[in-house]
C-alpha atoms as a PDB file:
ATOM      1  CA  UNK A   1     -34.901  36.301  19.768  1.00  0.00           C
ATOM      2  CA  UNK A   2     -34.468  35.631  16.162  1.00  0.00           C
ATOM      3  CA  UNK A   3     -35.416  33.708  13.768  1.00  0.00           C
ATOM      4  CA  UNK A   4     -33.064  31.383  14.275  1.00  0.00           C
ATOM      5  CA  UNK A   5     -33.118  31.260  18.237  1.00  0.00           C
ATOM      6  CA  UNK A   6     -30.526  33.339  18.968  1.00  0.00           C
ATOM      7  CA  UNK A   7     -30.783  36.154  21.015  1.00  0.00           C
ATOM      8  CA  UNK A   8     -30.796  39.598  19.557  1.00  0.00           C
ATOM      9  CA  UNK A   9     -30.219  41.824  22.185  1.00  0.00           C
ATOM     10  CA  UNK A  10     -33.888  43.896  21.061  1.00  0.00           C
ATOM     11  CA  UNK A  11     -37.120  44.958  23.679  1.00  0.00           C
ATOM     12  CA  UNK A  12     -39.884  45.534  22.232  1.00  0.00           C
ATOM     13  CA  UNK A  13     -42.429  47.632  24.326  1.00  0.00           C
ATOM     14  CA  UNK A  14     -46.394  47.288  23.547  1.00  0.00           C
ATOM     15  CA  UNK A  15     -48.684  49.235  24.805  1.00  0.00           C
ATOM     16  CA  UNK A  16     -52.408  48.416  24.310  1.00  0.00           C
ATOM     17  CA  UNK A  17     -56.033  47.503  26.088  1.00  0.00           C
ATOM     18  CA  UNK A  18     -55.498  43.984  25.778  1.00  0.00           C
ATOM     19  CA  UNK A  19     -52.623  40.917  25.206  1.00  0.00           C
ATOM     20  CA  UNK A  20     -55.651  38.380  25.589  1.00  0.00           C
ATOM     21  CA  UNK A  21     -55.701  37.798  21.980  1.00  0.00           C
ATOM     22  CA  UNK A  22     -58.792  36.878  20.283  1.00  0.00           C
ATOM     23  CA  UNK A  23     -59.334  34.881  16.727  1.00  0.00           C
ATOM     24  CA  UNK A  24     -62.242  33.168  14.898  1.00  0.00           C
ATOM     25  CA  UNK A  25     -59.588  31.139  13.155  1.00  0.00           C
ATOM     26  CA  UNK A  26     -60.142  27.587  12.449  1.00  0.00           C
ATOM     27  CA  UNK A  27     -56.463  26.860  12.033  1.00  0.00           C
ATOM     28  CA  UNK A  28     -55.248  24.456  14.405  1.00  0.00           C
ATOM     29  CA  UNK A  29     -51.598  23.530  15.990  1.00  0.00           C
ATOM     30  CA  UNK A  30     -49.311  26.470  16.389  1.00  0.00           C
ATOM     31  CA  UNK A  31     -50.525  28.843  13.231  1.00  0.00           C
ATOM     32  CA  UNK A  32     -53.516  28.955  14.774  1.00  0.00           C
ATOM     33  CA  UNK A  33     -51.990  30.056  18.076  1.00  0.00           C
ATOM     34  CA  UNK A  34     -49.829  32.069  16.410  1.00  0.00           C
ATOM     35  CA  UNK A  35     -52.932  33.929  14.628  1.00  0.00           C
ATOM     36  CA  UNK A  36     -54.644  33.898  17.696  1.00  0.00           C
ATOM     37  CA  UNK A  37     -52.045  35.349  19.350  1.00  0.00           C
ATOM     38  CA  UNK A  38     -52.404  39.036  19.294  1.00  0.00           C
ATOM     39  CA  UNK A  39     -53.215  42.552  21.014  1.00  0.00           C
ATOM     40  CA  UNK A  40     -55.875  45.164  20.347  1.00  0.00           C
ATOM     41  CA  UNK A  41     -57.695  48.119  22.051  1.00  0.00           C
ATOM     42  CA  UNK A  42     -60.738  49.683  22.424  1.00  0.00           C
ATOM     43  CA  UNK A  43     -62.570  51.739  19.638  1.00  0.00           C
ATOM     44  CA  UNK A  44     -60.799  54.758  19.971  1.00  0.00           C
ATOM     45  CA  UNK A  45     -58.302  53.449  22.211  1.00  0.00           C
ATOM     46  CA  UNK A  46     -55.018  53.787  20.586  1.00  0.00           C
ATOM     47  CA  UNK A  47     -52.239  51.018  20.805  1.00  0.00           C
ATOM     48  CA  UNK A  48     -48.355  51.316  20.008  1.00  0.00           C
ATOM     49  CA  UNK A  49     -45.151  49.474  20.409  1.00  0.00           C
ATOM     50  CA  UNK A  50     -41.499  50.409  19.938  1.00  0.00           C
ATOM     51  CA  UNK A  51     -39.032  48.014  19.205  1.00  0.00           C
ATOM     52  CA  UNK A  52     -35.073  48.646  20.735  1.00  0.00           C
ATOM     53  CA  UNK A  53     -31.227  47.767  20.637  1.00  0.00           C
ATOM     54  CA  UNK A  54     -31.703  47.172  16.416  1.00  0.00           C
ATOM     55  CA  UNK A  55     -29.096  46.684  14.126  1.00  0.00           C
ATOM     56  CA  UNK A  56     -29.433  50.420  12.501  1.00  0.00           C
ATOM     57  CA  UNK A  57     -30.181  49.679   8.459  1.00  0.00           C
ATOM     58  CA  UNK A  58     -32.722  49.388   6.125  1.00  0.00           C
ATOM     59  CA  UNK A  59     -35.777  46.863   6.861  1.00  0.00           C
ATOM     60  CA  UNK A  60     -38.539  45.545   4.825  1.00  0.00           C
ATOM     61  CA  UNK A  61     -41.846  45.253   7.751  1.00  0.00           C
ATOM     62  CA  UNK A  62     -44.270  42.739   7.119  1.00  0.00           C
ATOM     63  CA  UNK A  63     -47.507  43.516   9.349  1.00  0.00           C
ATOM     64  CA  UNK A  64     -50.826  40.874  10.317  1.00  0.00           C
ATOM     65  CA  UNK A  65     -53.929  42.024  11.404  1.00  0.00           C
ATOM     66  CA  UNK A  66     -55.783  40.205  13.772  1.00  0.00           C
ATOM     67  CA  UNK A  67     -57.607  37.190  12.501  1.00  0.00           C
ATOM     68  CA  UNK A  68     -61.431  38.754  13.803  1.00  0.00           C
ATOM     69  CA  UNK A  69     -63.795  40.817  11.972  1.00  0.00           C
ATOM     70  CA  UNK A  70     -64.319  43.051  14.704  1.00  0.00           C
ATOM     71  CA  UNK A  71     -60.533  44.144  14.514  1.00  0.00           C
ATOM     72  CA  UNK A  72     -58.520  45.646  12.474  1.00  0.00           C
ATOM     73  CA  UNK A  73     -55.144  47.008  12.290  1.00  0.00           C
ATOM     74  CA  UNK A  74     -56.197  50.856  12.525  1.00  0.00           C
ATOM     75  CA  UNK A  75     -53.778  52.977  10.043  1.00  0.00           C
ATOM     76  CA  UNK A  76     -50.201  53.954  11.799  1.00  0.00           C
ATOM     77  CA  UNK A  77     -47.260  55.845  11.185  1.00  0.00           C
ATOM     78  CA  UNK A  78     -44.001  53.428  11.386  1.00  0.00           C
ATOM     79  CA  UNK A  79     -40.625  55.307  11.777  1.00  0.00           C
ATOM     80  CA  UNK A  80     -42.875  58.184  10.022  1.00  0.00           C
ATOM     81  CA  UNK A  81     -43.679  56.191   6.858  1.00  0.00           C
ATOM     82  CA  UNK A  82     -47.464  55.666   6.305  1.00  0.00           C
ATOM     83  CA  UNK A  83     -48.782  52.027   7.183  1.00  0.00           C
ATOM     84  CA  UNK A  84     -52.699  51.446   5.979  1.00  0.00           C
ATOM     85  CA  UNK A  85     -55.354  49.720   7.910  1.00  0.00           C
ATOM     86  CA  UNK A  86     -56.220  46.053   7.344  1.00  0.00           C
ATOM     87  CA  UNK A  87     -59.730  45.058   7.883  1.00  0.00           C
ATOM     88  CA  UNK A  88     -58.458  40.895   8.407  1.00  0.00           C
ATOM     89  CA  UNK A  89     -60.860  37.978   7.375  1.00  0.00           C
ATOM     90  CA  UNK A  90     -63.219  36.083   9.606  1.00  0.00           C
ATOM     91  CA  UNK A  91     -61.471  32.883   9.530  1.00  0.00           C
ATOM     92  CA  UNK A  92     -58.920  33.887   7.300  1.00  0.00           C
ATOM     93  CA  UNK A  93     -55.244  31.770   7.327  1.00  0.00           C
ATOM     94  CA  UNK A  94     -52.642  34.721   6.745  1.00  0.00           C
ATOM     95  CA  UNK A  95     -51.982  34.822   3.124  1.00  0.00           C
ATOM     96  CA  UNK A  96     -54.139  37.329   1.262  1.00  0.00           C
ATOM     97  CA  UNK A  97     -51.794  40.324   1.088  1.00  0.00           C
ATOM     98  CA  UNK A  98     -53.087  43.690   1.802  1.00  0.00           C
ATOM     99  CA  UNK A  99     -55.929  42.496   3.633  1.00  0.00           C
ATOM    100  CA  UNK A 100     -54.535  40.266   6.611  1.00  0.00           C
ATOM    101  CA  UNK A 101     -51.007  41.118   5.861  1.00  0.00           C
ATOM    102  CA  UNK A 102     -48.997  43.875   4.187  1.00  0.00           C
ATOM    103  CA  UNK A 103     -45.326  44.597   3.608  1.00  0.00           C
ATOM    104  CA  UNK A 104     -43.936  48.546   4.010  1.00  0.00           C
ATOM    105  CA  UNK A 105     -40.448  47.991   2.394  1.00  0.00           C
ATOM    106  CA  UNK A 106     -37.292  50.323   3.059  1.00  0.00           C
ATOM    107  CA  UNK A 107     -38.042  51.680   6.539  1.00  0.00           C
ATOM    108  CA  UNK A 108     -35.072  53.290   7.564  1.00  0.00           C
ATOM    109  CA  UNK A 109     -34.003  52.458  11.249  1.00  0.00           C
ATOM    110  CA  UNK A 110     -30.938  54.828  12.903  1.00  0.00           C
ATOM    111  CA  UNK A 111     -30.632  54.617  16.764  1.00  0.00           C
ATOM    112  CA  UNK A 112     -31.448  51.071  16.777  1.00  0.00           C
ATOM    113  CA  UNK A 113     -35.096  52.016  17.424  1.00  0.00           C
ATOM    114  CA  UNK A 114     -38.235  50.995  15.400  1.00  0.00           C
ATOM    115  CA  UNK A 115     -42.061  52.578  16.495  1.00  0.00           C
ATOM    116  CA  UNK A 116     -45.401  52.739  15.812  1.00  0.00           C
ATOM    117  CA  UNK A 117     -47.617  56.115  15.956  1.00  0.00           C
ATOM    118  CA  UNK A 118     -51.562  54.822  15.988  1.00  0.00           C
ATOM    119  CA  UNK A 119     -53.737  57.652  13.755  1.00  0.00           C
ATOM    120  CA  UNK A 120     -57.133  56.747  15.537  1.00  0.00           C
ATOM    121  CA  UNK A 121     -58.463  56.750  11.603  1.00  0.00           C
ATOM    122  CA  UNK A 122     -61.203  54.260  12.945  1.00  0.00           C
ATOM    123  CA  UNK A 123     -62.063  55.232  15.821  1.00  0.00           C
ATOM    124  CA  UNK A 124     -65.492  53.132  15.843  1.00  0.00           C
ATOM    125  CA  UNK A 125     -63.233  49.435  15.736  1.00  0.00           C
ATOM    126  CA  UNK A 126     -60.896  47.435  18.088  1.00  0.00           C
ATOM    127  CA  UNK A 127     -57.588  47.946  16.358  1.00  0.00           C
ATOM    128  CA  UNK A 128     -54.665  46.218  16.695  1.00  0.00           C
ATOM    129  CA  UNK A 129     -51.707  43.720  15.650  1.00  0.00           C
ATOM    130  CA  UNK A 130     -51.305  39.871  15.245  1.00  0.00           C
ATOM    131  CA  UNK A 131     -48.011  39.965  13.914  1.00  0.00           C
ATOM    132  CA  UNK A 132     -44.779  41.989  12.727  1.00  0.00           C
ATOM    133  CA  UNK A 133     -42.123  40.776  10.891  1.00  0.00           C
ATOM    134  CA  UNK A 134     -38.601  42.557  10.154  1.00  0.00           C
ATOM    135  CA  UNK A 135     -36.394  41.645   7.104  1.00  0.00           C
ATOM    136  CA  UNK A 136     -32.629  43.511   6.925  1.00  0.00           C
ATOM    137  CA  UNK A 137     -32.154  44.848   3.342  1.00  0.00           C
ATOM    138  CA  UNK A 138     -28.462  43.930   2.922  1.00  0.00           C
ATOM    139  CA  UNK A 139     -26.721  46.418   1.858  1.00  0.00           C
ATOM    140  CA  UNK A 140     -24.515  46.525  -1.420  1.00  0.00           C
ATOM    141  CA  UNK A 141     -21.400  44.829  -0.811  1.00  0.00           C
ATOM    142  CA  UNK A 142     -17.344  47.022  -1.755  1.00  0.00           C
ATOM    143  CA  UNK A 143     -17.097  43.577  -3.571  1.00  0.00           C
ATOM    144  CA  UNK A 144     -20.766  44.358  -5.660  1.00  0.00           C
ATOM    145  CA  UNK A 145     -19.854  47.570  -6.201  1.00  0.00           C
ATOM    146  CA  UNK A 146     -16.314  46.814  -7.738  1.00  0.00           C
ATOM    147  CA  UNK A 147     -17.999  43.800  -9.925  1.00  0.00           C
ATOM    148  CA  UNK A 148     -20.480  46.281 -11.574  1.00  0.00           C
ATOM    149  CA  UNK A 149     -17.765  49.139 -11.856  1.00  0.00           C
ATOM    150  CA  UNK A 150     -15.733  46.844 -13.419  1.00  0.00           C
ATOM    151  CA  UNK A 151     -18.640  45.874 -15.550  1.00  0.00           C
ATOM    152  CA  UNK A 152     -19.461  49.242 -17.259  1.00  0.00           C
ATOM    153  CA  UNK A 153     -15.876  49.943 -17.495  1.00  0.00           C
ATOM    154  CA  UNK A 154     -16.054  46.911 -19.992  1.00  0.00           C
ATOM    155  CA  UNK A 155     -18.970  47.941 -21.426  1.00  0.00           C
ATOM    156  CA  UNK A 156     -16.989  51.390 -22.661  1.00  0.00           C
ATOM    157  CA  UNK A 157     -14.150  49.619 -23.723  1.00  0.00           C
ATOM    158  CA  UNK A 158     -15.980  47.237 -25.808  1.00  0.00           C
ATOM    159  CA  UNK A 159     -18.304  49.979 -27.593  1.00  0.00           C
ATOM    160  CA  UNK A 160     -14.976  51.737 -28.897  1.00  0.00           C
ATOM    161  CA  UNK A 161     -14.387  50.664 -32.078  1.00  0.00           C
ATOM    162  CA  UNK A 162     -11.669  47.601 -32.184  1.00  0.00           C
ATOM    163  CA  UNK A 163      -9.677  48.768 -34.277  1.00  0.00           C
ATOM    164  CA  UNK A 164      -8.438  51.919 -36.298  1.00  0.00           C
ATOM    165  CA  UNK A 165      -6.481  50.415 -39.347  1.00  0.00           C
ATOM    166  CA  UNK A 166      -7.249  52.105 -42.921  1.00  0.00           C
ATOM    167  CA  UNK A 167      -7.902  50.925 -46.021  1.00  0.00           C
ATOM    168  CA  UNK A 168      -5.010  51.520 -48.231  1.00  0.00           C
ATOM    169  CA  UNK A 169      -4.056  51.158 -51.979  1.00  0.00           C
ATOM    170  CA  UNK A 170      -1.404  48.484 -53.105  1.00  0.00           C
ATOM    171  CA  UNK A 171       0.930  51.830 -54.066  1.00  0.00           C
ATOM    172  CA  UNK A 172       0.887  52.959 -50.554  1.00  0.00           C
ATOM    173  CA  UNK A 173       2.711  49.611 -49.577  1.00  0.00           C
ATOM    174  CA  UNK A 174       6.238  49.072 -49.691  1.00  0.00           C
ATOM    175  CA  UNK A 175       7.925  45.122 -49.871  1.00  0.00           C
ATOM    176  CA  UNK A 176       9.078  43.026 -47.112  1.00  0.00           C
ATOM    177  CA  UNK A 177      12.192  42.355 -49.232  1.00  0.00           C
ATOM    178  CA  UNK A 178      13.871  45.055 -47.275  1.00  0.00           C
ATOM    179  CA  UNK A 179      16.806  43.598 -44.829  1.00  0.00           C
ATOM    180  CA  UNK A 180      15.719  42.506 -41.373  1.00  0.00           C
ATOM    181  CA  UNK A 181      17.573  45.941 -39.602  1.00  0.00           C
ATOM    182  CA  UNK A 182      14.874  47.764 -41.699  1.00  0.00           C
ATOM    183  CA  UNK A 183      12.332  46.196 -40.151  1.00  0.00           C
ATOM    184  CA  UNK A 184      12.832  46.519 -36.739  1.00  0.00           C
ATOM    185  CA  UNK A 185      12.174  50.269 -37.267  1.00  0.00           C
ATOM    186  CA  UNK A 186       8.868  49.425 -38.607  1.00  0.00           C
ATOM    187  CA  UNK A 187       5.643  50.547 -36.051  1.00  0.00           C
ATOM    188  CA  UNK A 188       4.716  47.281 -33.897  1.00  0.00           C
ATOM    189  CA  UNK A 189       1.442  45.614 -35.536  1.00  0.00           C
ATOM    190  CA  UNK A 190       3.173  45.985 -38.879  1.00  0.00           C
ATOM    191  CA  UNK A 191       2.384  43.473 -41.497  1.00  0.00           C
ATOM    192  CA  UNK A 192       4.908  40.851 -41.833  1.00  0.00           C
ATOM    193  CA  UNK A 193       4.938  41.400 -45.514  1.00  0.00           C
ATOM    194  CA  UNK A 194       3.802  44.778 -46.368  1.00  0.00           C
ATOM    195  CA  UNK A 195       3.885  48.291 -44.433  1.00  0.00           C
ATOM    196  CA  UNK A 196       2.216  51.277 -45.112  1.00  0.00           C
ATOM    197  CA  UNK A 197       4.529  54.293 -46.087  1.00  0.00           C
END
């Protein structure tokens, strides 16, 4: 389901010692379920999920540790790119960054599959997640594209210098007095009055 309540069509698969959950948080009403809502192993136990049946794209992963002392995230690969542990806070509420939460932005996702490889880096804790959070990095519209093409193609035009015209003597001039036939032979932009020779 999304975030909106719609279904999306996506399984994710967890494996791990525990779904019990388990939280020191003093939150109450559903962000405190939510925190308390999680899934951890075993020191040394490893834990991983894989999430299926994505839109393929680019994604911006948010990831919450558990809200314990006693467990952290444990360091894990995600789709190969590096995500580092996060020790929590006893009692924390979710919103100190790279310490109950971190983002990993730009995680490339082809075969509609997203997935976790634990590292076992600390092997002596309960590891595991609370939350994870996926945001689509929209890609740049034909209609973007065009507006900034456009743009710099403006930008050239306007750097070139406006105009060309010289700066003449008086002799170099010839009257207007000449018949109106004359004139229409005369190079468009022409002064009405005087031309250059």
């Amino acid at each position: 389901m999304d975030i909106s309540g719609n279904a999306s069509g996506a399984t994710i698969d967890v494996y791990a010692y525990t779904f019990a959950g388990d939280s020191a948080s003093p939150v109450a009403g559903d962000p405190g379920l939510l925190i308390a809502d999680n899934f951890y192993s075993s020191p040394g136990s490893a834990w991983n999920l894989a999430i299926t049946g994505l839109t393929n794209g680019i994604y911006d992963v948010y990831y919450y540790a558990p809200d314990h002392d006693l467990i952290d995230t444990g360091a894990f690969l995600l789709n190969g790119v590096y995500a580092a542990n996060l020790a929590g806070m006893l009692g924390g509420n979710g919103t100190v960054q790279n310490q109950e939460w971190a983002v990993l932005p730009g995680i490339q996702v082809t075969s509609g599959m997203l997935a976790t490889f634990w590292l076992g880096n600390e092997a002596a804790a309960f590891t595991g997640l609370y939350g994870l959070q996926l945001v689509a990095v929209p890609e740049p519209s034909a209609t973007g594209l065009a507006l900034c093409g456009g743009a710099l193609l403006f930008r050239r035009r306007r750097m070139q210098p406006a105009s060309t015209h010289q700066r003449v003597g008086a002799r170099n001039f010839r009257s207007c007095q000449e018949p109106y036939s004359a004139r229409d032979s005369w190079p468009r932009g022409a002064e009405l009055c005087w031309m250059v020779k």
